[in-house]
Protein backbone atom coordinates (compact mmCIF):
# COMPACT_ATOMS: atom_id res chain seq x y z
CA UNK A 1 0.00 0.00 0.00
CA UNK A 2 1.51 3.60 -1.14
CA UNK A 3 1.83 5.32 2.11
CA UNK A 4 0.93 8.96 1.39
CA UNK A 5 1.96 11.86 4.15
CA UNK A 6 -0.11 14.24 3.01
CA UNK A 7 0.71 16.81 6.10
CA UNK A 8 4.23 16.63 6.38
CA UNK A 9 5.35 16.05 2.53
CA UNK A 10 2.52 18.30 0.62
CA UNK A 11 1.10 20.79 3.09
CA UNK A 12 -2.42 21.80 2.71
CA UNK A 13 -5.06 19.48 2.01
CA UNK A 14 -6.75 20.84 -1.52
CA UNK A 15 -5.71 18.04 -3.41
CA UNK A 16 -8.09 15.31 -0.77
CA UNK A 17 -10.98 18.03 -2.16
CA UNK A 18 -14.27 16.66 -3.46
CA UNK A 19 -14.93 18.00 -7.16
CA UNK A 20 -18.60 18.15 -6.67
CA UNK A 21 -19.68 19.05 -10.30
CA UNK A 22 -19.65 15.24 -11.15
CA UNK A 23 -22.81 13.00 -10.06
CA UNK A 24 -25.05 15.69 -9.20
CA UNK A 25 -27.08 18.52 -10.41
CA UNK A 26 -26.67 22.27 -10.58
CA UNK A 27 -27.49 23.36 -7.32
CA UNK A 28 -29.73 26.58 -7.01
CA UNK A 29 -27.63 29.72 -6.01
CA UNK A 30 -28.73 31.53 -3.02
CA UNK A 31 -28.17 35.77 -2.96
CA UNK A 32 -28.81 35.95 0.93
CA UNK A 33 -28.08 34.13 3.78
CA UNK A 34 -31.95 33.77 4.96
CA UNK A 35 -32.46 30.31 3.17
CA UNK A 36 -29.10 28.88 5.07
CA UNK A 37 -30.82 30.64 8.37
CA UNK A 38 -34.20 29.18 8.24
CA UNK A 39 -32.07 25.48 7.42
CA UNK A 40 -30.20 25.67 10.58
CA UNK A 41 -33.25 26.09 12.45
CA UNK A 42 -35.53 24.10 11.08
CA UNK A 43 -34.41 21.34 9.60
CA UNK A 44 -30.64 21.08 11.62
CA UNK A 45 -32.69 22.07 14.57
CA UNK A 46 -29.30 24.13 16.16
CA UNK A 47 -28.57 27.75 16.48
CA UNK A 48 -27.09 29.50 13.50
CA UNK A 49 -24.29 31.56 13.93
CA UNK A 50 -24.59 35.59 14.24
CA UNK A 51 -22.24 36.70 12.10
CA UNK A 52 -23.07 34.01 8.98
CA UNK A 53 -24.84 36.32 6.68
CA UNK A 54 -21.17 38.46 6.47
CA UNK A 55 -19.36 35.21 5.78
CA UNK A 56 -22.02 34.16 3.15
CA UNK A 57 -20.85 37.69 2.03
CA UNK A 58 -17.47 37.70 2.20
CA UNK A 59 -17.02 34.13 0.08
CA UNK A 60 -19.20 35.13 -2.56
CA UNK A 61 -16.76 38.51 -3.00
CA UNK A 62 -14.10 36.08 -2.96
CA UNK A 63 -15.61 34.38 -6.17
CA UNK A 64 -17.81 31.69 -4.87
CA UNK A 65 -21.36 30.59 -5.31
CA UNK A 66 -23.28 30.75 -2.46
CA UNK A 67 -25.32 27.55 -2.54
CA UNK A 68 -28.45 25.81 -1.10
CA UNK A 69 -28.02 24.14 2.21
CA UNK A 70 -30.26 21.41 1.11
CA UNK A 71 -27.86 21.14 -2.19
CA UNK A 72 -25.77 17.97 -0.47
CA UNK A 73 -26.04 15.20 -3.07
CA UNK A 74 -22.82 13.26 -2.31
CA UNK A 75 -21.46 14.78 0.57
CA UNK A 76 -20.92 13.68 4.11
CA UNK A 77 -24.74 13.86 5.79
CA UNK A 78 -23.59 16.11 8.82
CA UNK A 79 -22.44 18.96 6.37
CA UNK A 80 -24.60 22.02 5.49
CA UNK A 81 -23.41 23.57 2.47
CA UNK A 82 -22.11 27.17 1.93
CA UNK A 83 -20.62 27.61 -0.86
CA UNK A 84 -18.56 26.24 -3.72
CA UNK A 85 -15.93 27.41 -5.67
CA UNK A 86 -14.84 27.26 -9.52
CA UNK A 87 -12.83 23.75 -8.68
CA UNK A 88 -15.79 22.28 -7.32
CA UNK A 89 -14.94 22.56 -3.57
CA UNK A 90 -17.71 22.96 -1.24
CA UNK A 91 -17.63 25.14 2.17
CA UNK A 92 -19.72 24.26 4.62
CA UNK A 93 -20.94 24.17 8.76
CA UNK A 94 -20.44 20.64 10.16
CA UNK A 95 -23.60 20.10 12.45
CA UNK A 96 -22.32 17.37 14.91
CA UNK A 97 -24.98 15.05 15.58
CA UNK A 98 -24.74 14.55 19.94
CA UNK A 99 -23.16 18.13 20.11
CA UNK A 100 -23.45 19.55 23.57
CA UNK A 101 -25.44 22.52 24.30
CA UNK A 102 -23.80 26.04 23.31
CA UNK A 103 -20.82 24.37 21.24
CA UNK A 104 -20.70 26.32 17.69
CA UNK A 105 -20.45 24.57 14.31
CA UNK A 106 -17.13 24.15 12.83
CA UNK A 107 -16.62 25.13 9.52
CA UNK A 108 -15.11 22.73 6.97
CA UNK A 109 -13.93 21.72 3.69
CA UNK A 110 -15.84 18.85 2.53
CA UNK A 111 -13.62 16.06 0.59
CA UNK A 112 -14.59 12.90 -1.04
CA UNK A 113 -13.64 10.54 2.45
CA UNK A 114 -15.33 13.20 4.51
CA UNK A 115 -14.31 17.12 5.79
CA UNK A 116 -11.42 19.15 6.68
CA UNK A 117 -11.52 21.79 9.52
CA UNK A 118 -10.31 25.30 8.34
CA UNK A 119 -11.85 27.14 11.35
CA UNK A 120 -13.73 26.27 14.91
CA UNK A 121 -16.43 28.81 14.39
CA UNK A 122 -18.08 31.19 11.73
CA UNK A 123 -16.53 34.00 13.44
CA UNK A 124 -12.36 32.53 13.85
CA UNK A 125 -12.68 31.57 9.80
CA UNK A 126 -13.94 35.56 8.95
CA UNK A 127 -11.19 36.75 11.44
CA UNK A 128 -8.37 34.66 9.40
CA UNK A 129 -9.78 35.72 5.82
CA UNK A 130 -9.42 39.49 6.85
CA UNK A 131 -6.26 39.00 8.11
CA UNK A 132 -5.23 37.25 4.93
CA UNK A 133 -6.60 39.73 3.10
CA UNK A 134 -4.71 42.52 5.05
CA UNK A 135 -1.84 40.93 4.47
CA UNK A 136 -1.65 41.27 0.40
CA UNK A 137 -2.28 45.04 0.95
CA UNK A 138 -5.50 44.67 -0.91
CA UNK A 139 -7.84 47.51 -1.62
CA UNK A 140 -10.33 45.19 1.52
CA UNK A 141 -12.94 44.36 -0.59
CA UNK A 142 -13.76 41.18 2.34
CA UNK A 143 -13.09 43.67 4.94
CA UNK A 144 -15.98 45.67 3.14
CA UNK A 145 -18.29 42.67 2.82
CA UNK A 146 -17.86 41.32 6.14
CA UNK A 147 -19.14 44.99 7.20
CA UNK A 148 -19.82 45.16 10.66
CA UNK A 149 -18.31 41.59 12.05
CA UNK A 150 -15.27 42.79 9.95
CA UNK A 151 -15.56 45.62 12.18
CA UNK A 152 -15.87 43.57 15.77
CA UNK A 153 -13.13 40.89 14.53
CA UNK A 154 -10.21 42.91 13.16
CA UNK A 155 -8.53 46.26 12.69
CA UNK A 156 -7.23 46.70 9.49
CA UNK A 157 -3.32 47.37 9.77
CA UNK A 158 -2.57 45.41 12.73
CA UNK A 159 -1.34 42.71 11.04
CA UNK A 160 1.49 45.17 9.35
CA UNK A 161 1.91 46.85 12.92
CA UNK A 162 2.58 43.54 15.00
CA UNK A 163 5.70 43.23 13.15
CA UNK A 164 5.59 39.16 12.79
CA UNK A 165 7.87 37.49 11.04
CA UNK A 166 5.24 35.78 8.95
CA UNK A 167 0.97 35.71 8.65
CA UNK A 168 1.19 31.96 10.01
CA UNK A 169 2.47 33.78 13.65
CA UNK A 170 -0.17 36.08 13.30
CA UNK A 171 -2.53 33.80 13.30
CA UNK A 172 -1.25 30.90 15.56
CA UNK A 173 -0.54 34.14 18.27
CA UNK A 174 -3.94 36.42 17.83
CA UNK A 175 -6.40 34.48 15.69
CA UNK A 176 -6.12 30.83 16.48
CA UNK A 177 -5.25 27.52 16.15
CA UNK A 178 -5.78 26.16 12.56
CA UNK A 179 -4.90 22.16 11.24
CA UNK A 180 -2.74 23.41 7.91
CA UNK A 181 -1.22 26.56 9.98
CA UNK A 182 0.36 23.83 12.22
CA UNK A 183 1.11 21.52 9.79
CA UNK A 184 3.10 24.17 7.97
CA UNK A 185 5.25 25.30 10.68
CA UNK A 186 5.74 21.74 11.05
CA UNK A 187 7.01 21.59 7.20
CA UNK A 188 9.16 24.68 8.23
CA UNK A 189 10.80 22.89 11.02
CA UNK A 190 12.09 19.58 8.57
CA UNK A 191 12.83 22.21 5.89
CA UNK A 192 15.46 23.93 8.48
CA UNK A 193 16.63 20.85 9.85
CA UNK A 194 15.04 21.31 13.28
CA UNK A 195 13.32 17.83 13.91
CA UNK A 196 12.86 18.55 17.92
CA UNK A 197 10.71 21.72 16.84
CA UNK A 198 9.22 19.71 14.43
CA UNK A 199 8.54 16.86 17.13
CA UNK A 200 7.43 19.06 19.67
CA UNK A 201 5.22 20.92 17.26
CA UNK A 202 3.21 17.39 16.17
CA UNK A 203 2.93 16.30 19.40
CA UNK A 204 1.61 19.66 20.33
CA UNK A 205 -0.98 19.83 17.26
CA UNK A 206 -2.76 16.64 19.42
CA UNK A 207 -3.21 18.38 22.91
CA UNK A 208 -6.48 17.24 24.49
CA UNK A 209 -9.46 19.75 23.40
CA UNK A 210 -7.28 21.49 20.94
CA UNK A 211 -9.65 19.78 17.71
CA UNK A 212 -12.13 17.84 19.73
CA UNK A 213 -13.55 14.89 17.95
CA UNK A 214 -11.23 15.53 14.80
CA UNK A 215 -8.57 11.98 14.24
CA UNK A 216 -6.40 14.54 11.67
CA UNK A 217 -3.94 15.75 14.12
CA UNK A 218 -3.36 11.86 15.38
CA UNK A 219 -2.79 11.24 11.69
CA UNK A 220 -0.02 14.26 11.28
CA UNK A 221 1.85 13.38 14.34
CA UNK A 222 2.03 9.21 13.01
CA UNK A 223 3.62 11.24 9.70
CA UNK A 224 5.96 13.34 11.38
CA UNK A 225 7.01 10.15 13.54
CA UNK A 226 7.33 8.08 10.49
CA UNK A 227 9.50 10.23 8.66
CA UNK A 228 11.81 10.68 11.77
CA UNK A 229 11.97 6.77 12.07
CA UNK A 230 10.44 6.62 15.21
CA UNK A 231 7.59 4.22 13.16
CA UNK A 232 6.47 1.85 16.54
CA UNK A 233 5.57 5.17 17.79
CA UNK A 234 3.61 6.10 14.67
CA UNK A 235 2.08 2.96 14.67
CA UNK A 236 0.37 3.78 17.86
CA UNK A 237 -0.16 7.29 17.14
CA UNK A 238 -2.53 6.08 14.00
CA UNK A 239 -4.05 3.66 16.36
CA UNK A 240 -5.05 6.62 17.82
CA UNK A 241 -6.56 8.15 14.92
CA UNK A 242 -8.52 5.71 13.39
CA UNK A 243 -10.88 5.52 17.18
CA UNK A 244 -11.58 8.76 15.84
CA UNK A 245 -14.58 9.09 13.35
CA UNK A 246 -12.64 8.05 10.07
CA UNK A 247 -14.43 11.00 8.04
CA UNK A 248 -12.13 13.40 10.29
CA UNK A 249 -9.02 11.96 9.65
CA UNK A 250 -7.88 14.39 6.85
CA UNK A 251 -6.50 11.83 4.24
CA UNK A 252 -7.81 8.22 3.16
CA UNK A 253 -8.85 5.33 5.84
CA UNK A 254 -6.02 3.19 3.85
CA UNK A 255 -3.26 5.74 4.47
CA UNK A 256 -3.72 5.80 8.29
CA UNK A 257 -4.22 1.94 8.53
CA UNK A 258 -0.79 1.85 6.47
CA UNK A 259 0.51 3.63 9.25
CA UNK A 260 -0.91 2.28 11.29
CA UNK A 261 -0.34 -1.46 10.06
CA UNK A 262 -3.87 -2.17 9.83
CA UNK A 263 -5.03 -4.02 6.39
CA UNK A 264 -8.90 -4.35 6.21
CA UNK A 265 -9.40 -5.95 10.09
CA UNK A 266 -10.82 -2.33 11.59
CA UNK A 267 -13.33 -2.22 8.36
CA UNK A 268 -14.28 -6.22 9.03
CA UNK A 269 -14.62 -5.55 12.83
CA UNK A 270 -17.13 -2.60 12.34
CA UNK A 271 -19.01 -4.48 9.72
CA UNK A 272 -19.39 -7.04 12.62
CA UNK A 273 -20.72 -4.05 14.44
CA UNK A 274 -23.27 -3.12 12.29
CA UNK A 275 -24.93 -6.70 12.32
CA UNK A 276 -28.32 -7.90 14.21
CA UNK A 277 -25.49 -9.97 16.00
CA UNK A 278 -23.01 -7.19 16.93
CA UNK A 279 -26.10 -5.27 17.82
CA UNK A 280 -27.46 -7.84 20.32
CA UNK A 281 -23.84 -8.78 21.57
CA UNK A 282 -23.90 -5.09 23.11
CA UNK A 283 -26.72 -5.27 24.41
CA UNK A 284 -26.34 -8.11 26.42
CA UNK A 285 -23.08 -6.81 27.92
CA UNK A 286 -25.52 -3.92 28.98
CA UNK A 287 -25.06 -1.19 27.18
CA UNK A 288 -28.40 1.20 26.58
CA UNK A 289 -30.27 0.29 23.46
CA UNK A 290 -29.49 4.07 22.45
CA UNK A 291 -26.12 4.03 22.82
CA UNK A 292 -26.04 1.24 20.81
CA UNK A 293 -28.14 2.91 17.71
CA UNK A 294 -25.88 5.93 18.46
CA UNK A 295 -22.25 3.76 18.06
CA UNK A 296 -24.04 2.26 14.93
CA UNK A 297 -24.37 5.62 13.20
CA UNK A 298 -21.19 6.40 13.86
CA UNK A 299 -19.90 3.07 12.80
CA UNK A 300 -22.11 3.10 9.11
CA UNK A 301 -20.51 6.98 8.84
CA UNK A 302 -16.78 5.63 9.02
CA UNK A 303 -17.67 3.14 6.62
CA UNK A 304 -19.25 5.04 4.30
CA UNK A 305 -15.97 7.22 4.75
CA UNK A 306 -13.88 4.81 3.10
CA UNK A 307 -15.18 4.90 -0.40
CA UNK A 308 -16.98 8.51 0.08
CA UNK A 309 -20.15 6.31 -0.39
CA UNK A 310 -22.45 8.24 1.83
CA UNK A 311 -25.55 7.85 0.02
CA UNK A 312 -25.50 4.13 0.44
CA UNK A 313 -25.84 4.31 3.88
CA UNK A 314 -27.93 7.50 4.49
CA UNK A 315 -31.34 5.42 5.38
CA UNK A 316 -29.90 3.37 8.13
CA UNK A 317 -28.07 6.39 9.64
CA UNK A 318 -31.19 7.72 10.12
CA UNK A 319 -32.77 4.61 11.61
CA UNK A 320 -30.36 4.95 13.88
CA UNK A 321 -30.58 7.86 14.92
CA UNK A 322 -34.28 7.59 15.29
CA UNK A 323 -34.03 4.35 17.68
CA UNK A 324 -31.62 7.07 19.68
CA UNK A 325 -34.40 9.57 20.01
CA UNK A 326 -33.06 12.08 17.99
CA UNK A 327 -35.74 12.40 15.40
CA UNK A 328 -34.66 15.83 14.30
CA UNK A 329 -30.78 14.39 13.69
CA UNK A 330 -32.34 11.71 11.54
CA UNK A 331 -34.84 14.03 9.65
CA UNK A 332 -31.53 16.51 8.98
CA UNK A 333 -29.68 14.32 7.76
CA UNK A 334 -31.92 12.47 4.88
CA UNK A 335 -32.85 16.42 3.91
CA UNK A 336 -32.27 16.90 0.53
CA UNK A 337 -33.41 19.76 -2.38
């Protein structure tokens, strides 16, 4: 199996991007943020964020198409689409299924396998697109259209003023913590030699609460161990990663069970899972008939992760669900234009 470090070798993760022009239709373009609004409500059943109408803004200036919410034909069921660009790419808000009360929805870049994070919240991702833009002394068209969350997120100038060495210190120090900011500095390290920093760095990128939930920084760290030959200690770091849900891990299932020197045995176990048997197996050891529909959803979403294959699976998710008592989850997620 071709072992592919996508983090450490090629940087940011474009190339694992979904093309979504292929296998479904034109989706309907939206020219304000109310129909995205209304989804989050009704049909997601969570709290939208305040400042989404200025980022709805801000990535149409940019050049994309601000899209239907309900346009997700072939993409990950938990996603709710912003916007896509000329390459096919597709924005979106990741609506965890079980998430507590008060946490905000992540937004993501939705691949093939499943999503990448590019920011924790509606209002970190506008913060790091105006500082981006501040930084190639642009005339601040996005600082214009994010209008008065530009306003409440950023001065323009300060960038310039701080006096950084580079934008990825800006926004590690005063924005926040981002997956390909981290993984660069990492690249940086290797490039100048300076393995410890790089070490320290990977290790650091999986700190407890840092990415809750996400198996990508796991993933990173087994690369950056691997390529310092430290590969028991990889092994166990992509252990790690794949008890994560698979569609978080950034890169194909196959590449971390390389690592991870897993062939198909994790994909035959869940499928075990997933059966009448597996089902009454946990149930006898006592565990509560909705946890058990709950660790089945999860387990058909990783395995609908390794091909991209979500549609196959959509129905039973929402069974699932359902037997959980989460009605609304399973309604959201079978929504479709």
């Amino acid at each position: 199996m071709k072992l592919g470090v996508v983090g450490v070798v090629n940087g940011a993760p474009s190339a694992t991007a979904l093309s979504l022009h292929r296998g479904r239709a034109r989706v309907k373009c939206y020219s304000s943020s109310s129909g995205h609004m209304s989804f989050i409500k009704d049909i997601a059943v969570t709290q939208a964020p305040e400042h989404l109408h200025y980022l709805l803004k801000m990535l149409q200036t940019r050049g994309e198409t601000v899209i239907s919410p309900g346009a997700r034909q072939g993409l990950i069921p938990l996603a709710i689409p912003l916007s896509e660009n000329l390459s096919g790419t597709v924005t979106a808000l990741l609506r965890w299924p079980t998430a507590p009360p008060g946490m905000e929805m992540p937004v993501v870049e939705v691949c093939k396998h499943g999503v990448w994070l590019l920011a924790k919240n509606v209002d970190q991702y506008i913060h790091r697109i105006l500082v981006e833009e501040d930084a190639t002394n642009s005339h601040g068209e996005l600082y214009d259209a994010s209008s008065d969350a530009g306003k409440k997120l950023y001065r323009r100038g300060d960038f310039s003023e701080s006096l950084m060495a580079n934008l990825d210190i800006y926004l590690l120090k005063k924005v926040g913590l981002f997956p390909d900011v981290l993984e660069r500095k990492v690249k940086r390290h290797f490039e100048e030699g300076d393995h410890v920093s790089a070490l320290v760095t990977g290790e650091f990128y999986t700190k407890k609460d840092l990415f809750p939930g996400f198996g990508r920084p796991f993933v990173f760290n087994a690369e950056v161990l691997l390529k310092v030959g430290r590969n028991s200690e990889a092994k166990d770091a992509a252990r790690v990663a794949l008890k994560s849900p698979w569609w978080t891990l950034g890169c194909t299932y196959q590449e971390a069970a390389c690592i991870a020197q897993w062939e198909d045995e994790q994909i035959e176990y869940i499928k075990e899972k997933v059966t009448e048997e597996g089902r009454q197996e946990d149930l006898k050891k006592g565990k509560a008939p909705a946890q058990v529909a709950l660790d089945e959803a999860a387990f058909l979403l990783d395995l609908a992760s390794v091909e991209g294959t979500w549609a196959d699976y959509l129905e039973r998710i929402a069974e699932c669900y359902k037997e959980a008592g989460l009605n609304e989850i399973a309604r959201f997620v079978l929504y479709r234009d």
